[in-house]
C-alpha atoms as a PDB file:
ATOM      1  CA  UNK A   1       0.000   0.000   0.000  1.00  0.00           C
ATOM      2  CA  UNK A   2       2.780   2.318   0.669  1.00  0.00           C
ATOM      3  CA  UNK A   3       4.529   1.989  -2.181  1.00  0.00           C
ATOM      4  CA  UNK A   4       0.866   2.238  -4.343  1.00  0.00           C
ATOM      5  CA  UNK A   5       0.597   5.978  -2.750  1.00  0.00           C
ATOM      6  CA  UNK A   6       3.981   6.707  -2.556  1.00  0.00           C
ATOM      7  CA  UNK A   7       3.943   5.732  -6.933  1.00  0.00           C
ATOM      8  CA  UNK A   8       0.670   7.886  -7.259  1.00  0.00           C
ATOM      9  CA  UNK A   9       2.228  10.973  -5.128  1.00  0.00           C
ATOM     10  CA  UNK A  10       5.498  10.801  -7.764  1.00  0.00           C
ATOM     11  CA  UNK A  11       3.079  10.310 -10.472  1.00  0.00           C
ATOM     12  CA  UNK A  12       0.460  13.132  -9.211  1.00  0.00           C
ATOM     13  CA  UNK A  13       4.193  15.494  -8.851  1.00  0.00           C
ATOM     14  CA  UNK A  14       5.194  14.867 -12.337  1.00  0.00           C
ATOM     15  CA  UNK A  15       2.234  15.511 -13.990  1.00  0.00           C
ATOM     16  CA  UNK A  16       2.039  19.243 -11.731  1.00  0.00           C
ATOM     17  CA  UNK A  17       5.645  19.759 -12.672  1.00  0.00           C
ATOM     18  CA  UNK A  18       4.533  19.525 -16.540  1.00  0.00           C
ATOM     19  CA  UNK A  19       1.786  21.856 -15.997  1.00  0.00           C
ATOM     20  CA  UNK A  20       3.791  23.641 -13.952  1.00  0.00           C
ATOM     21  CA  UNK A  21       6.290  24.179 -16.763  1.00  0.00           C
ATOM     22  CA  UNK A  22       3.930  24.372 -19.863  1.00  0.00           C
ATOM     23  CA  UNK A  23       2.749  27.156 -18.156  1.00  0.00           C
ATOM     24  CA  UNK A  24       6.099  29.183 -17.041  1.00  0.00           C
ATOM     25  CA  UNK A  25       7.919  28.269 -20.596  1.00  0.00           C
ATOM     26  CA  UNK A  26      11.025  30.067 -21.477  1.00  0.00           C
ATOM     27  CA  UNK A  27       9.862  32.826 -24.247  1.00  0.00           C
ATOM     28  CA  UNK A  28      12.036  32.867 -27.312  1.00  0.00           C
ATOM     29  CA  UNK A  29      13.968  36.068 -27.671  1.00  0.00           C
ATOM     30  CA  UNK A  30      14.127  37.307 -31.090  1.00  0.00           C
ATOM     31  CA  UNK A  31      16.703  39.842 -30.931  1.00  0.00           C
ATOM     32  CA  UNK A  32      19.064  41.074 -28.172  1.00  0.00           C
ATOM     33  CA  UNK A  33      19.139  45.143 -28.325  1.00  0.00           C
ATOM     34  CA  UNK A  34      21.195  47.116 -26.253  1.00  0.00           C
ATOM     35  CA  UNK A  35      20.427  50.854 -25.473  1.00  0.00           C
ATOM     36  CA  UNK A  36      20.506  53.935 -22.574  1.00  0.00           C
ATOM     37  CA  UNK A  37      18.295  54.832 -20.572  1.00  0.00           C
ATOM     38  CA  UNK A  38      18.197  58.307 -22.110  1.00  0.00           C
ATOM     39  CA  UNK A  39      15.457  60.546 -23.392  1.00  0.00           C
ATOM     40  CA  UNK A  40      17.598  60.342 -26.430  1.00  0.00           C
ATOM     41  CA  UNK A  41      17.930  56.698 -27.020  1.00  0.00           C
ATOM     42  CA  UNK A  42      14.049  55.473 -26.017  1.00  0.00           C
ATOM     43  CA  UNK A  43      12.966  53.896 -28.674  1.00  0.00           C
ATOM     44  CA  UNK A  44      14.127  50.711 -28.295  1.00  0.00           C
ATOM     45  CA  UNK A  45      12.000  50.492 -25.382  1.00  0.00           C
ATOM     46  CA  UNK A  46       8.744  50.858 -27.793  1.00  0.00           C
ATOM     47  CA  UNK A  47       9.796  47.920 -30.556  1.00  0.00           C
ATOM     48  CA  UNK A  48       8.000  45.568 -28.223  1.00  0.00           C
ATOM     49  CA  UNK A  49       4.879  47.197 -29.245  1.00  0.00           C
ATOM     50  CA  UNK A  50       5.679  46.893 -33.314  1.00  0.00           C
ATOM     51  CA  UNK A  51       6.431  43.072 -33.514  1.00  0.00           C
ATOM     52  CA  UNK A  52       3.992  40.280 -34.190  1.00  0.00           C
ATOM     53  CA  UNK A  53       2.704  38.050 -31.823  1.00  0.00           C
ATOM     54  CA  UNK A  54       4.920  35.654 -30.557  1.00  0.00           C
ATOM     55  CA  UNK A  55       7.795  37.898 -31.153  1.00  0.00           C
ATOM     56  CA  UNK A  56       9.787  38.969 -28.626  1.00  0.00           C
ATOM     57  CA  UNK A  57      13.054  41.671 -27.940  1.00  0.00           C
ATOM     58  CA  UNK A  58      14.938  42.192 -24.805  1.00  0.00           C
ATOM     59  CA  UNK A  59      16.236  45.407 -24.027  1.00  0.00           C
ATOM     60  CA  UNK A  60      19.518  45.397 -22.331  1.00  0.00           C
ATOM     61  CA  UNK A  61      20.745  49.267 -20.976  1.00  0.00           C
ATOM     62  CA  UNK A  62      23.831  50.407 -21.060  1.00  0.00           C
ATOM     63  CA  UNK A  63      25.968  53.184 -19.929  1.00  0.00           C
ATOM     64  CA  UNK A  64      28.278  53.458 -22.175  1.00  0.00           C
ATOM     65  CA  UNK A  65      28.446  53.248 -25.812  1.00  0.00           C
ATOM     66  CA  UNK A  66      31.972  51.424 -26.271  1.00  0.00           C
ATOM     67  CA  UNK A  67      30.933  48.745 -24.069  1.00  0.00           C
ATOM     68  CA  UNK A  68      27.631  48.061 -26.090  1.00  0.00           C
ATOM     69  CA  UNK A  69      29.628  47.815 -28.675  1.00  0.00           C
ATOM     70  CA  UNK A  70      31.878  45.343 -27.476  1.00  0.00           C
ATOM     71  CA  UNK A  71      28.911  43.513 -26.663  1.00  0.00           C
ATOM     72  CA  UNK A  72      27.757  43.535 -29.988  1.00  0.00           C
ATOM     73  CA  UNK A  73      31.074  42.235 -31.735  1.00  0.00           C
ATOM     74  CA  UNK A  74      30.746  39.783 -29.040  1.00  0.00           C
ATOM     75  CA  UNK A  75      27.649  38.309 -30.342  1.00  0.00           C
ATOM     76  CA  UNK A  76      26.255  39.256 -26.874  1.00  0.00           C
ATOM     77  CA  UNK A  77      23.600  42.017 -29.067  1.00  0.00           C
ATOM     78  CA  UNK A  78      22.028  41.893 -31.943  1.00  0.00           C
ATOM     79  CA  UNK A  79      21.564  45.235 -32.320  1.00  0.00           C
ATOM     80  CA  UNK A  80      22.691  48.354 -30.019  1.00  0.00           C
ATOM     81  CA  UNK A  81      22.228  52.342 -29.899  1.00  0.00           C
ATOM     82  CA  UNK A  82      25.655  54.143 -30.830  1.00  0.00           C
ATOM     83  CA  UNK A  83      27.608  57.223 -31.127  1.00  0.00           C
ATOM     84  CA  UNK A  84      28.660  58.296 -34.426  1.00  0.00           C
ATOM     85  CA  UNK A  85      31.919  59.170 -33.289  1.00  0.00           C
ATOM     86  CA  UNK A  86      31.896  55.511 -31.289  1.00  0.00           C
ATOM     87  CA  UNK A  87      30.726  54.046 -35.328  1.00  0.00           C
ATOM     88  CA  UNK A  88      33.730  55.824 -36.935  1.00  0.00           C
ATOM     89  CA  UNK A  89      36.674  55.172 -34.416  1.00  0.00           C
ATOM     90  CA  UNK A  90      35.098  51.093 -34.519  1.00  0.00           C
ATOM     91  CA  UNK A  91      35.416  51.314 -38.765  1.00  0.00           C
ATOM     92  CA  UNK A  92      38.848  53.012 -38.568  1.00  0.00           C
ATOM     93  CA  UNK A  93      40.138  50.278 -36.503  1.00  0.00           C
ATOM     94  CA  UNK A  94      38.753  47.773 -39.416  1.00  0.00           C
ATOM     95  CA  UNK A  95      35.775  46.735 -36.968  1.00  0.00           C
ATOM     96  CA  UNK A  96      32.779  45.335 -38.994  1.00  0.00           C
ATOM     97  CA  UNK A  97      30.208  47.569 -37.581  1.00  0.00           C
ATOM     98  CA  UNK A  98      27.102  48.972 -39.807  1.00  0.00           C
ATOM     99  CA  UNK A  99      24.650  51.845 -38.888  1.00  0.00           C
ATOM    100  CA  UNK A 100      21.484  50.707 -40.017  1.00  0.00           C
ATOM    101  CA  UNK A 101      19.241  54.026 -38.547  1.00  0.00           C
ATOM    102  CA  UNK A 102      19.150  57.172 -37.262  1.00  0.00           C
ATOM    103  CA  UNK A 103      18.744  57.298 -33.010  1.00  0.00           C
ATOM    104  CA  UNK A 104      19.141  61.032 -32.368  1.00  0.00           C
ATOM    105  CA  UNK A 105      20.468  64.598 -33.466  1.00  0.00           C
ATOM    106  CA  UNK A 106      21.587  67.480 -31.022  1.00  0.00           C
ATOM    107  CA  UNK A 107      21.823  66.969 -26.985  1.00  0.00           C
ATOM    108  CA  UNK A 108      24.965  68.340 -26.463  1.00  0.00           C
ATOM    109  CA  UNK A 109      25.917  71.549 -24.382  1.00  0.00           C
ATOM    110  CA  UNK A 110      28.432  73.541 -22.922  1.00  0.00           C
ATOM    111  CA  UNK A 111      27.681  74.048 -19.152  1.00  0.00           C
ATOM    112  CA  UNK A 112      29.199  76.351 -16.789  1.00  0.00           C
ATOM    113  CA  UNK A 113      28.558  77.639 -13.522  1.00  0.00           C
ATOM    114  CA  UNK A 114      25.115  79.579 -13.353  1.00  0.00           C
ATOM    115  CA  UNK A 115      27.330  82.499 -11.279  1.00  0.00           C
ATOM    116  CA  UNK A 116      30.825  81.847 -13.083  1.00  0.00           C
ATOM    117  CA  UNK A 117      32.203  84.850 -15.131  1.00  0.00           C
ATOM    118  CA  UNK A 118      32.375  83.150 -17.885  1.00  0.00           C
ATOM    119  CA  UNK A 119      30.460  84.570 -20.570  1.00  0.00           C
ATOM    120  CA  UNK A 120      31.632  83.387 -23.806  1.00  0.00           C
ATOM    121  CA  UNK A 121      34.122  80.884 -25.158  1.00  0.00           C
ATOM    122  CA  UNK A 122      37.000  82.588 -25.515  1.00  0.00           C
ATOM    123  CA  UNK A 123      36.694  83.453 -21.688  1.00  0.00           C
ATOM    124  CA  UNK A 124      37.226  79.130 -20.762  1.00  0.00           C
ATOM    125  CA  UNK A 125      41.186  79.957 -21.251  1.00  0.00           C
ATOM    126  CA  UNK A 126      43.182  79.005 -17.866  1.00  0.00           C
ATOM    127  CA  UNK A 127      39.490  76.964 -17.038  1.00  0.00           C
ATOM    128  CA  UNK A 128      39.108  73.374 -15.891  1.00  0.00           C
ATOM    129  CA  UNK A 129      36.987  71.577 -18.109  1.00  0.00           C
ATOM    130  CA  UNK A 130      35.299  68.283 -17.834  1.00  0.00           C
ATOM    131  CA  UNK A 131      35.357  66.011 -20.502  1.00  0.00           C
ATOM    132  CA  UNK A 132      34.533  62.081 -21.667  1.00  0.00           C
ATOM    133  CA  UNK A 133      37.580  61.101 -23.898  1.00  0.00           C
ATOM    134  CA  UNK A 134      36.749  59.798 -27.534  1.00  0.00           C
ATOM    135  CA  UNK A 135      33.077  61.056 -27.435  1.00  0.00           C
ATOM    136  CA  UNK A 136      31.627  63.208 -29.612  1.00  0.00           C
ATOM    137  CA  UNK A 137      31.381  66.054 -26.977  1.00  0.00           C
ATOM    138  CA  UNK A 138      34.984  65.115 -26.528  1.00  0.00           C
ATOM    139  CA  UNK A 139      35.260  65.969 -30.153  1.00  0.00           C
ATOM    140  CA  UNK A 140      32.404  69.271 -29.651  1.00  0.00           C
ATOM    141  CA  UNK A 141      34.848  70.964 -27.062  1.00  0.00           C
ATOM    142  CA  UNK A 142      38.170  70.707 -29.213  1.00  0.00           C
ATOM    143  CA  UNK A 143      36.313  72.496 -31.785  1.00  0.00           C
ATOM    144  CA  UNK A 144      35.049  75.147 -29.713  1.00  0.00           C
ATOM    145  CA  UNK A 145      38.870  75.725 -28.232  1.00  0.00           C
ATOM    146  CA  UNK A 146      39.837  75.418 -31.702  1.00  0.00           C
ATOM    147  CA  UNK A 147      37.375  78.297 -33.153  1.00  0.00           C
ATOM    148  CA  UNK A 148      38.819  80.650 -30.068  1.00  0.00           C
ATOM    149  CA  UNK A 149      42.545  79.770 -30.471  1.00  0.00           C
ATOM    150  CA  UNK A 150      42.697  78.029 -27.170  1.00  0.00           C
ATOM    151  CA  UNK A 151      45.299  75.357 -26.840  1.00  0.00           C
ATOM    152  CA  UNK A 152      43.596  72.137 -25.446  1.00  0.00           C
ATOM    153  CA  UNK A 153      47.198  71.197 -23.805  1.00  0.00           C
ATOM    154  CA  UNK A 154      48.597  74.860 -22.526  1.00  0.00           C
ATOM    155  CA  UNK A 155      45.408  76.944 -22.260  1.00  0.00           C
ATOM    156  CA  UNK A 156      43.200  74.853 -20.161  1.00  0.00           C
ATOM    157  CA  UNK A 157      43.296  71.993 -18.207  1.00  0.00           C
ATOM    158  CA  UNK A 158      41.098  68.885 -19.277  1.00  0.00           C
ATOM    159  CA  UNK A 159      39.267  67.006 -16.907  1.00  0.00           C
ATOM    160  CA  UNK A 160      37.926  63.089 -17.190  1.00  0.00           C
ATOM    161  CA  UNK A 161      34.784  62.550 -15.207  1.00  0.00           C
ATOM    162  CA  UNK A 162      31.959  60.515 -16.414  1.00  0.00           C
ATOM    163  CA  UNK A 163      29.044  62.143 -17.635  1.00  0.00           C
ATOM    164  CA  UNK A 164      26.848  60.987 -14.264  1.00  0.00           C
ATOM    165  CA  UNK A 165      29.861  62.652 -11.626  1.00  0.00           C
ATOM    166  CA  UNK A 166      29.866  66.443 -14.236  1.00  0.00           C
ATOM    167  CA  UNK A 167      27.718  68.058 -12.102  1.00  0.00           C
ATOM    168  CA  UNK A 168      28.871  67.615  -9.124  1.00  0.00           C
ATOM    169  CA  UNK A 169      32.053  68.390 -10.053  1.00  0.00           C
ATOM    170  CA  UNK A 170      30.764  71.888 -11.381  1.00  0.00           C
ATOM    171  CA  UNK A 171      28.496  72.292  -8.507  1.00  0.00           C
ATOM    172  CA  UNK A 172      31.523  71.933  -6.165  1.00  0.00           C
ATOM    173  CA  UNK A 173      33.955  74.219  -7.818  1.00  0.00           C
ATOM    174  CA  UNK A 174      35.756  71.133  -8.901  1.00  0.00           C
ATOM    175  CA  UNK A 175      35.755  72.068 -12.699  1.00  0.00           C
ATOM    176  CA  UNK A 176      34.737  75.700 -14.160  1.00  0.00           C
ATOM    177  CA  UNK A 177      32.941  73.515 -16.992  1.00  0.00           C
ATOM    178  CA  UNK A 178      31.538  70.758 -18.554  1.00  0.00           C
ATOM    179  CA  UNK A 179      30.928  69.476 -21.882  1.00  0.00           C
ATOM    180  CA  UNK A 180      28.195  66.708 -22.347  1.00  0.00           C
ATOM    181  CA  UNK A 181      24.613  65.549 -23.741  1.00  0.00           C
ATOM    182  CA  UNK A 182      21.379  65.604 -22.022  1.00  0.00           C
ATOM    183  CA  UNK A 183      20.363  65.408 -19.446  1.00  0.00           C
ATOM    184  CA  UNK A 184      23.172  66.476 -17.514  1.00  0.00           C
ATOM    185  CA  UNK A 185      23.205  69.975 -19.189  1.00  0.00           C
ATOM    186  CA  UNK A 186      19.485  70.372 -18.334  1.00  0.00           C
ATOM    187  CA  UNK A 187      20.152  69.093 -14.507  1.00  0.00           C
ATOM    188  CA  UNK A 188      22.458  71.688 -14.453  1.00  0.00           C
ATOM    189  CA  UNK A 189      19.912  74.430 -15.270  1.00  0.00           C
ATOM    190  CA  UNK A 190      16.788  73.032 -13.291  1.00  0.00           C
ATOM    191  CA  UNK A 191      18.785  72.506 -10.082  1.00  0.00           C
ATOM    192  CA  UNK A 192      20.121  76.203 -10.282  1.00  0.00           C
ATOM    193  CA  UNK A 193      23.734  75.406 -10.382  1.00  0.00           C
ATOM    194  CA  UNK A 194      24.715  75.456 -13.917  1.00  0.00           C
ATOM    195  CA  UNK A 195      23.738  77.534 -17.336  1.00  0.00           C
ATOM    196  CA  UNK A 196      24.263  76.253 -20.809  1.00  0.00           C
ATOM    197  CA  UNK A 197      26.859  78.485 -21.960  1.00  0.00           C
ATOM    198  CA  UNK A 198      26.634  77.403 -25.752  1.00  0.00           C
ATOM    199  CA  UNK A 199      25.241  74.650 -28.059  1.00  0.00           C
ATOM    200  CA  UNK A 200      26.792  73.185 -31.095  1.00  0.00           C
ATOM    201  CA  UNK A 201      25.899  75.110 -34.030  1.00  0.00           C
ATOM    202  CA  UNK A 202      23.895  72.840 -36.038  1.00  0.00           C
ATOM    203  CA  UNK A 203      24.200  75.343 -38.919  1.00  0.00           C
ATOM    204  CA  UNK A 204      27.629  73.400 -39.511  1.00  0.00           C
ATOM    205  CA  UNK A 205      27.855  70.264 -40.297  1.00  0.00           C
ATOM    206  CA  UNK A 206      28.217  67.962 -37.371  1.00  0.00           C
ATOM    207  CA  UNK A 207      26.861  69.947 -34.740  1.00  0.00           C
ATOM    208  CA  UNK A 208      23.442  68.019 -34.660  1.00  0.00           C
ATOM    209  CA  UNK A 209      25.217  64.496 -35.480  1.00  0.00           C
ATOM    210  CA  UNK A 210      25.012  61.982 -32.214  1.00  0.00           C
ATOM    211  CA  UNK A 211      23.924  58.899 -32.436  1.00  0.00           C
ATOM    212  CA  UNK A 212      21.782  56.109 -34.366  1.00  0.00           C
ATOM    213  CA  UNK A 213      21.535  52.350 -34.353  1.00  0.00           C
ATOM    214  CA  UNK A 214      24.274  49.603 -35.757  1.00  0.00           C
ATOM    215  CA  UNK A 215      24.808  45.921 -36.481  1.00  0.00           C
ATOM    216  CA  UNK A 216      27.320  44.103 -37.587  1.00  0.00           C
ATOM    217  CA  UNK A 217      27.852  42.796 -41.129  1.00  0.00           C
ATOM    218  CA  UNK A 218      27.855  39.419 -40.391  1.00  0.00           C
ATOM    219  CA  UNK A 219      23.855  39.755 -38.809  1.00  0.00           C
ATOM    220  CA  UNK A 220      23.329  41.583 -42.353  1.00  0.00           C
ATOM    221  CA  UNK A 221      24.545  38.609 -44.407  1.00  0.00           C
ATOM    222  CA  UNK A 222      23.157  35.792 -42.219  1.00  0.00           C
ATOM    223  CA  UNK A 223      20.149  37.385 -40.396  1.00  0.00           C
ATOM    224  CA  UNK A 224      18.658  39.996 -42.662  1.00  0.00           C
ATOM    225  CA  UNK A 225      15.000  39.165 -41.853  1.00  0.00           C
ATOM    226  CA  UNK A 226      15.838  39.785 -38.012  1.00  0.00           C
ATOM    227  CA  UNK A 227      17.815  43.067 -39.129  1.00  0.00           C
ATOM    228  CA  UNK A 228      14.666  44.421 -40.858  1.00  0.00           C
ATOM    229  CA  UNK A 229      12.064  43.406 -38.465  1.00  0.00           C
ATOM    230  CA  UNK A 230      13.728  45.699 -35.977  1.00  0.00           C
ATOM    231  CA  UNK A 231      14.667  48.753 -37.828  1.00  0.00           C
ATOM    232  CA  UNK A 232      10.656  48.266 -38.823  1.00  0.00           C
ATOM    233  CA  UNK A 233       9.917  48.711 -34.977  1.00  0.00           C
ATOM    234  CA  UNK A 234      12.525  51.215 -35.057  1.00  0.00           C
ATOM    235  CA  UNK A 235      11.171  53.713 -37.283  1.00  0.00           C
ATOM    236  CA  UNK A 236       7.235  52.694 -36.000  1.00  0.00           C
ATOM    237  CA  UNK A 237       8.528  53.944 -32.324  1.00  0.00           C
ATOM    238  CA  UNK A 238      10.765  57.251 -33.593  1.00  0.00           C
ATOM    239  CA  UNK A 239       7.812  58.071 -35.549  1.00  0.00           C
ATOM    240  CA  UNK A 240       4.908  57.793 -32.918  1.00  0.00           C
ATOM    241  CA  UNK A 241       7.151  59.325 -30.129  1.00  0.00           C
ATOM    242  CA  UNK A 242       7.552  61.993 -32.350  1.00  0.00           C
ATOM    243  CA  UNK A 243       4.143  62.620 -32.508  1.00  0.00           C
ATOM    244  CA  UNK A 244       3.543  61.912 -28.800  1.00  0.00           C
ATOM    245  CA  UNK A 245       5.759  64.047 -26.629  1.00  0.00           C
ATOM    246  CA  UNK A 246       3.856  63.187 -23.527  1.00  0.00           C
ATOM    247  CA  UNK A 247       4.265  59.388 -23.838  1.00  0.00           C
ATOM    248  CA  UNK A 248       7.885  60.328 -24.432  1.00  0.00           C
ATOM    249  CA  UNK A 249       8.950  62.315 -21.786  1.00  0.00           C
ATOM    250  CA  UNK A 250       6.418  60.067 -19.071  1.00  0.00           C
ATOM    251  CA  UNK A 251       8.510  57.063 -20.013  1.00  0.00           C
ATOM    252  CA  UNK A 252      11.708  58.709 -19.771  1.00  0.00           C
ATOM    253  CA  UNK A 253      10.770  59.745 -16.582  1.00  0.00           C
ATOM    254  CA  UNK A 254      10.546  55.514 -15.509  1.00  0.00           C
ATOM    255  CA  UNK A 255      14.846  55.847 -16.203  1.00  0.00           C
ATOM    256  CA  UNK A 256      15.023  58.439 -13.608  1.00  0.00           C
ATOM    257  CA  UNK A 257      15.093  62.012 -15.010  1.00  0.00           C
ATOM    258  CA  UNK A 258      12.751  64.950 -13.347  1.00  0.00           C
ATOM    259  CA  UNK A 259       9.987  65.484 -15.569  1.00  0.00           C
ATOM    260  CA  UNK A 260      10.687  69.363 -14.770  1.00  0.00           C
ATOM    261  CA  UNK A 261      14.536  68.386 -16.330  1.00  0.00           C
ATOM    262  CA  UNK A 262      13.090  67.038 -19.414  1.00  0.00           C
ATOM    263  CA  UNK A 263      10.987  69.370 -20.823  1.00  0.00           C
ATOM    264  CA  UNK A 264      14.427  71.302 -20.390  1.00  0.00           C
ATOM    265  CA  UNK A 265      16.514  68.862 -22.220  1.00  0.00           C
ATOM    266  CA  UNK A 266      13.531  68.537 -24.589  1.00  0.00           C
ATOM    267  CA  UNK A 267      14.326  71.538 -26.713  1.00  0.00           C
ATOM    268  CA  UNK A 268      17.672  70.012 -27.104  1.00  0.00           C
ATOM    269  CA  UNK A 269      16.854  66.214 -28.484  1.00  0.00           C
ATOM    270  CA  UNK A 270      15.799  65.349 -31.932  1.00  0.00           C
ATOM    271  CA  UNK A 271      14.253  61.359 -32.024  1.00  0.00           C
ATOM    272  CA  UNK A 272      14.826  60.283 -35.474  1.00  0.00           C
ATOM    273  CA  UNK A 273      15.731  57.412 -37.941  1.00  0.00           C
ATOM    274  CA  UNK A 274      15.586  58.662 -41.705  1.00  0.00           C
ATOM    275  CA  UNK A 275      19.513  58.773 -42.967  1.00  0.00           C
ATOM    276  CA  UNK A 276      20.183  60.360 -46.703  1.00  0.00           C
ATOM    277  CA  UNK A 277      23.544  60.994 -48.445  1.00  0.00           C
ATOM    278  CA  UNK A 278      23.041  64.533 -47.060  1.00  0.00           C
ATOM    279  CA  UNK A 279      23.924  62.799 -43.587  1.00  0.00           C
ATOM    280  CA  UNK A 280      26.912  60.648 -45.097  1.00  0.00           C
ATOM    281  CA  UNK A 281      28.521  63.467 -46.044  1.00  0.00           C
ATOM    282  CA  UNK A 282      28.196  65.430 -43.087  1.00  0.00           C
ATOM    283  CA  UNK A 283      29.182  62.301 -41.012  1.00  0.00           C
ATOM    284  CA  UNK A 284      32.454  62.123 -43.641  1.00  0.00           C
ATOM    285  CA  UNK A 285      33.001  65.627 -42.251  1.00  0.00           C
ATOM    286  CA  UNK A 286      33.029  64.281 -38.920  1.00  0.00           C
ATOM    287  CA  UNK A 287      35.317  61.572 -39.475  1.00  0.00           C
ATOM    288  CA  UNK A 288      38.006  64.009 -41.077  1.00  0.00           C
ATOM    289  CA  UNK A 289      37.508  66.745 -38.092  1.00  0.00           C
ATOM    290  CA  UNK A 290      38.318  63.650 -35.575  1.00  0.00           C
ATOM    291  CA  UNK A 291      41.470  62.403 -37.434  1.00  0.00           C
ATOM    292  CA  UNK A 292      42.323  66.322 -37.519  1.00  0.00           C
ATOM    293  CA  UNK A 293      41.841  66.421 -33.638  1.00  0.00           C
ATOM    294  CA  UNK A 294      43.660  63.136 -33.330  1.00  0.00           C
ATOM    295  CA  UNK A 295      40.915  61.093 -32.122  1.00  0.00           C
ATOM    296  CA  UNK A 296      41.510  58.372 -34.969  1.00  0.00           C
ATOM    297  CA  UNK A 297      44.802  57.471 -37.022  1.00  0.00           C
ATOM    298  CA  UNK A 298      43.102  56.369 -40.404  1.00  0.00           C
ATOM    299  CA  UNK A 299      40.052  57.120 -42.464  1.00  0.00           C
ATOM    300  CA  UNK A 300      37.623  54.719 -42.467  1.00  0.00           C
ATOM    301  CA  UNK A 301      35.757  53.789 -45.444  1.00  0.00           C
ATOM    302  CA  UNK A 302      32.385  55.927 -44.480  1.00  0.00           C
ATOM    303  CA  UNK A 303      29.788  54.778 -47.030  1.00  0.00           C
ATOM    304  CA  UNK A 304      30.798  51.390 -46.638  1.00  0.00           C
ATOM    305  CA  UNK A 305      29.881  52.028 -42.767  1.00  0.00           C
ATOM    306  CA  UNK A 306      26.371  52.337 -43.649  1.00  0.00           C
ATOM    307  CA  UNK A 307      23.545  50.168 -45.364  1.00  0.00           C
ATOM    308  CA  UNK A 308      20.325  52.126 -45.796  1.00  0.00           C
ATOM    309  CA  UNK A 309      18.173  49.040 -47.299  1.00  0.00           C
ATOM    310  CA  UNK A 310      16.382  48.603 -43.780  1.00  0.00           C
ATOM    311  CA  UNK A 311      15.291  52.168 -43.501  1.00  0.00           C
ATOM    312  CA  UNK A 312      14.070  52.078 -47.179  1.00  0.00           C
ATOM    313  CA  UNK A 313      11.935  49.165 -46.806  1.00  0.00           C
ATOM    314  CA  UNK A 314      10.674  50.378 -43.233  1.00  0.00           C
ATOM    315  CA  UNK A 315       9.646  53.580 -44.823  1.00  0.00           C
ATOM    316  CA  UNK A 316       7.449  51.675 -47.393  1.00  0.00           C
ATOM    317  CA  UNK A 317       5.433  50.406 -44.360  1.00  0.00           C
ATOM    318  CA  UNK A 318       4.461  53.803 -43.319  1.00  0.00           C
ATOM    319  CA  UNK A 319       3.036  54.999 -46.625  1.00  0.00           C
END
């Protein structure tokens, strides 16, 4: 008898494990994107929204863009958010990155103290500034020292401090300045201890250039079906976020930012995905300021870095 109930109970246990387990099953990930958790870079957060049933992403954050892309040479992403400054040094080296979309334009600033007598650019010689090496507001700030005839080694002293410790620094008198993208410029300004002393000049060409999305050629060749149902969800998301600034700015909110700082920082972003040999050439421009500035040792091949087939066909879909 004991061994009757004891053969039911393991029987009676199986059968709720299955259920159990039918129930609970792993889902299948389609894609593995990677991403900040900016105002700037959101949309990757929406694609869930633009696949079919039974499709799924998952959204890994980052915080910095060389490390997605590590990830993504890795095999670790399938897809990931990047700088265009982080896209060019990656092809110089002979990395087999591709940008496949557009992310965002503008969100950069130069901050200073809101009481600092600073007052115009010239004015930052003999300054501390604070600065992210290799980034395109790395790249921003050597131009503006440039335009003034400051001397980024005699004139002023360069700072590193990650974009999250900048205000702080400039709060506590550590720095005189900081260049950097949103939010941190806006923080600056809605907590009272910063002003944006300039922004790019986005009449020239690469003050509005940041960021878009990448892959790498070998997803291209062997997973172009994958590669096209996300830049699909990729221009769906740009385009209704575009179009609904409150649903926007209330999920960037979830990553951490005042609401009061982003309608700030707002003014200063620009969600989009649509990339036209107007852009190329622009981003060309980039490339030859940053071997200029010494920020890359060879040209890279800049067309080549791009394949605009996924935006193409994604655009059909909206029509």
């Amino acid at each position: 008898m004991r061994k009757l109930i004891a053969l039911a109970l393991c029987i009676t246990s199986m059968l709720s494990f299955t259920g159990c387990s039918s129930k609970t099953a792993k889902v299948s990930v389609d894609a593995k994107v990677g991403t900040w958790k900016t105002a700037q870079t959101i949309q990757p957060f929406f694609y869930q929204d633009y696949l079919e049933a039974g499709q799924q992403v998952e959204i890994m954050d980052f915080t910095n863009p060389g490390d997605m892309k590590t990830a993504l040479l890795a095999g670790s992403l399938d897809l990931c958010g990047t700088t265009m400054v982080t896209a060019i040094t990656a092809a110089s080296k002979g990395e087999p990155v591709v940008v496949i979309s557009g992310l965002s334009n503008k969100c950069s600033a130069l901050v200073v103290g809101k009481d600092s007598n600073i007052k115009t650019e010239a004015e930052l010689i003999g300054k501390k500034i604070a600065y992210v090496p290799g980034t395109m507001h790395h790249l921003l700030l050597l131009e503006v020292l440039e335009r003034n005839g400051i001397d980024p080694q005699k004139d002023v002293e360069l700072i590193r401090i990650d974009f999250f410790d900048m205000g702080q620094a400039l709060a506590q008198g550590t720095v005189d300045a900081f260049y950097s993208g949103e939010p941190y410029p806006s923080i600056a300004v809605a907590e009272g201890y910063g002003r944006v002393l300039a922004y790019p000049n986005h009449n020239e060409g690469i003050g509005v250039i940041n960021s878009g999305m990448m892959t790498t050629k070998d997803k291209i060749k062997n997973q172009p079906e994958m590669v096209q149902k996300f830049v699909t969800a990729h221009v769906k998301a740009t385009e209704y976020l575009n179009t609904n600034k409150s649903v926007w700015l209330d999920q960037a909110v979830t990553f951490g930012t005042d609401r009061k700082v982003l309608d700030v920082a707002a003014n200063n972003i620009e969600l989009f995905w649509h990339i036209d040999e107007n852009y190329i050439d622009r981003v060309k421009d980039l490339a030859q300021r940053m071997k200029e500035q010494g920020l890359i040792s060879e040209m890279p091949d800049i067309d080549g870095m791009f394949d605009l087939s996924f935006i193409k066909q994604a655009e059909k879909e909206l029509k």
